[in-house]
Protein backbone atom coordinates (compact mmCIF):
# COMPACT_ATOMS: atom_id res chain seq x y z
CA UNK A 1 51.92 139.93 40.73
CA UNK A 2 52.86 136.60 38.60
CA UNK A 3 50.46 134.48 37.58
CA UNK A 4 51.92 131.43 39.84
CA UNK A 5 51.57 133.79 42.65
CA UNK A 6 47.79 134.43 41.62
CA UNK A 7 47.15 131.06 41.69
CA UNK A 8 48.97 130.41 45.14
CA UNK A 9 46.51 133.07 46.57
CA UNK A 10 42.96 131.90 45.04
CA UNK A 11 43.92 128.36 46.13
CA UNK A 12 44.84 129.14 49.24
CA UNK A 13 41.84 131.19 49.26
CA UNK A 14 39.73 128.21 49.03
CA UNK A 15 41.74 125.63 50.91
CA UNK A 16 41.91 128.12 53.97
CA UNK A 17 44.65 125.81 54.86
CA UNK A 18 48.88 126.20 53.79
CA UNK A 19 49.88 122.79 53.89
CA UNK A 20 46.50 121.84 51.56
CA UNK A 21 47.37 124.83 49.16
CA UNK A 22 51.34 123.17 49.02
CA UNK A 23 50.42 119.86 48.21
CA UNK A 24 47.65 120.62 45.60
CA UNK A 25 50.32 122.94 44.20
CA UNK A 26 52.58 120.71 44.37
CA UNK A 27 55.15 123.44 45.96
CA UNK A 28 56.06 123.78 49.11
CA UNK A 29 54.60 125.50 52.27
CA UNK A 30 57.47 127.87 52.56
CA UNK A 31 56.87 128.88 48.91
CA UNK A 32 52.97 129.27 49.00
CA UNK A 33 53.67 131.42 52.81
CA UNK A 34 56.66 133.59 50.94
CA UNK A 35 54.08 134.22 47.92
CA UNK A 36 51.06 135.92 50.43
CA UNK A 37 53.60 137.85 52.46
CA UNK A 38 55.24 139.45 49.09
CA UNK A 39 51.75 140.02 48.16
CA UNK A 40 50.15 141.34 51.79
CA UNK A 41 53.70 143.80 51.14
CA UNK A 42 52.66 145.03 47.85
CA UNK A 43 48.98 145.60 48.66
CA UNK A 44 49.91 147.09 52.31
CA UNK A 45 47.76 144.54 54.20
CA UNK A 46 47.06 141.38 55.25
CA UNK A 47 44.92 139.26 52.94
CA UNK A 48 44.73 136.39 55.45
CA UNK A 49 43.64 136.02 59.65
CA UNK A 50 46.42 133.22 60.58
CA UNK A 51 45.00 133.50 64.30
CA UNK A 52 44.17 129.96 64.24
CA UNK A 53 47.40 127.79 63.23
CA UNK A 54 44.90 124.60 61.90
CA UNK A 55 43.52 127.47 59.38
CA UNK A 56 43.39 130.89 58.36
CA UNK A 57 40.52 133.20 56.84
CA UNK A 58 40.70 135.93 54.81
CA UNK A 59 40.73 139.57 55.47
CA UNK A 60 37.61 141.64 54.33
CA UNK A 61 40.79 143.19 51.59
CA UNK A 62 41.70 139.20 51.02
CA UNK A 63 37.59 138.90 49.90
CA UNK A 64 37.48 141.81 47.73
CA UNK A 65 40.37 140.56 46.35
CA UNK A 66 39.76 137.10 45.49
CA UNK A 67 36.25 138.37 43.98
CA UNK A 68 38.25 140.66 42.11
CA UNK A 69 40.77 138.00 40.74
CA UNK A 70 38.56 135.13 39.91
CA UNK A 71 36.95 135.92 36.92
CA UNK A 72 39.95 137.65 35.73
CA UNK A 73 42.04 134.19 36.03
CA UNK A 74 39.63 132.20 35.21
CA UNK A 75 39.72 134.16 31.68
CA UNK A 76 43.58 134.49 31.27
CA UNK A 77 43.86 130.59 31.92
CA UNK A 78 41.23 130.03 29.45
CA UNK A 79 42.88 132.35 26.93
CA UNK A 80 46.10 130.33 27.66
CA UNK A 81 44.44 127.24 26.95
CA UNK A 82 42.75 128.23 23.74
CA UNK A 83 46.11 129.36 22.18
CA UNK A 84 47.97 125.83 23.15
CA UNK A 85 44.70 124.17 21.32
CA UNK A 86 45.35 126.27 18.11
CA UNK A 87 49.24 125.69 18.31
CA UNK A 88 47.50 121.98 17.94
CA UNK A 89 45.43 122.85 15.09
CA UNK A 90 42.36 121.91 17.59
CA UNK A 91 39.86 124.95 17.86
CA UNK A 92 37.23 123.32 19.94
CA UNK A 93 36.62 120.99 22.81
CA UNK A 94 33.85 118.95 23.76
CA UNK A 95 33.91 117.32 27.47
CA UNK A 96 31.18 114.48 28.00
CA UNK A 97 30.57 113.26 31.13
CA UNK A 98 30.43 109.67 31.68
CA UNK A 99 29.00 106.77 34.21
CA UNK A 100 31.85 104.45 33.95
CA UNK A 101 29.85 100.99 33.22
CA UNK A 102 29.42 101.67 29.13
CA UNK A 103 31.95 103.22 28.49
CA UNK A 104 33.72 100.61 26.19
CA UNK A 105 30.68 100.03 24.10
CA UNK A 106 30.74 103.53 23.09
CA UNK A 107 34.30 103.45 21.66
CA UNK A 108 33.17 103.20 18.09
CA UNK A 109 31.15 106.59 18.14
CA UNK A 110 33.76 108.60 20.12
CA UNK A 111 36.23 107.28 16.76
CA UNK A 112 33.45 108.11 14.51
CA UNK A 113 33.76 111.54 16.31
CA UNK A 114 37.30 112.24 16.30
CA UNK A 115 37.09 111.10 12.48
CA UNK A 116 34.62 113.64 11.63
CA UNK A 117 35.68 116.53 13.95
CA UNK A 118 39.45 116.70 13.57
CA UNK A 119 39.73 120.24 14.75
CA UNK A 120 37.70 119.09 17.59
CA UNK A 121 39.42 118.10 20.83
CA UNK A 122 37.27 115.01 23.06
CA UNK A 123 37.30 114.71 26.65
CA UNK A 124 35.75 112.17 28.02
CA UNK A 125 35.39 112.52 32.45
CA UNK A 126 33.90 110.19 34.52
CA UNK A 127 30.45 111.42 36.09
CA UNK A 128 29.82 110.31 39.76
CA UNK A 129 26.82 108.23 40.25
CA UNK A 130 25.79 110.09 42.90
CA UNK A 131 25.54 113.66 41.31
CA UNK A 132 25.86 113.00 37.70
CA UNK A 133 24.94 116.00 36.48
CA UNK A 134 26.63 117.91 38.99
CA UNK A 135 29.93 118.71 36.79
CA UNK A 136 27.42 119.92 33.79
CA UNK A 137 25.80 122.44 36.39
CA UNK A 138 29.00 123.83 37.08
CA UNK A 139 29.66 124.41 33.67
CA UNK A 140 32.87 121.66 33.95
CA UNK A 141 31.10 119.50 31.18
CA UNK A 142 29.42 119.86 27.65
């Protein structure tokens, strides 16, 4: 299984929806239906119920296997990502979330940052007001 095709599944997996999984994909529905049925042939069932044509469900076997790929993915990506940050001499990231109304008074201390930290990579994401420290719960922020 390709990696594309691993990421077709797990999004489709949580979109439990074709069309949704194509346009977040940005590829389209034919591909993301051709990618399950290679991979339903290769694993000898169907991963996915498509009794319902507004949206599918997975299989009991499309579960296991979505638990089973998750963490796996989630670490090859972030492998992935650590080696294009060396290529870039960067060997470190820090992601701050932000409310949006201060953020040009800060400019001087994310500079003074950058300055100091040049192997350091800074991203700054907006926080929502409503759930600001929602994104540092799910372990999306620093």
């Amino acid at each position: 299984m390709e990696l594309r095709d691993i990421e077709i599944f797990l999004t489709l997996a949580e979109e439990l929806h074709f069309g949704r999984t194509a346009a977040r994909l940005y590829v389209s529905q034919a591909r993301v239906s051709q990618a399950i049925s290679q991979q339903e042939r290769r694993i000898g069932t169907p991963l996915f119920d498509r009794s319902n044509r507004r949206q599918v469900r997975l299989t009991p076997v499309g579960q296991q296997l979505r638990d089973d790929l998750l963490p796996v993915y989630a670490g090859l990506r972030e492998s992935l990502e650590r080696a294009r940050m060396a290529s870039r001499g960067i060997n470190a990231r820090l992601r701050v979330g932000m409310l949006p109304f201060n953020t040009h008074d800060l400019h001087p201390y994310w500079r003074a940052f950058r300055d100091r930290h040049p192997h350091w990579e800074l991203q700054l994401r907006r926080a929502p007001f409503i759930d600001p420290f929602a994104r540092l719960r799910s372990g999306d922020l620093d």
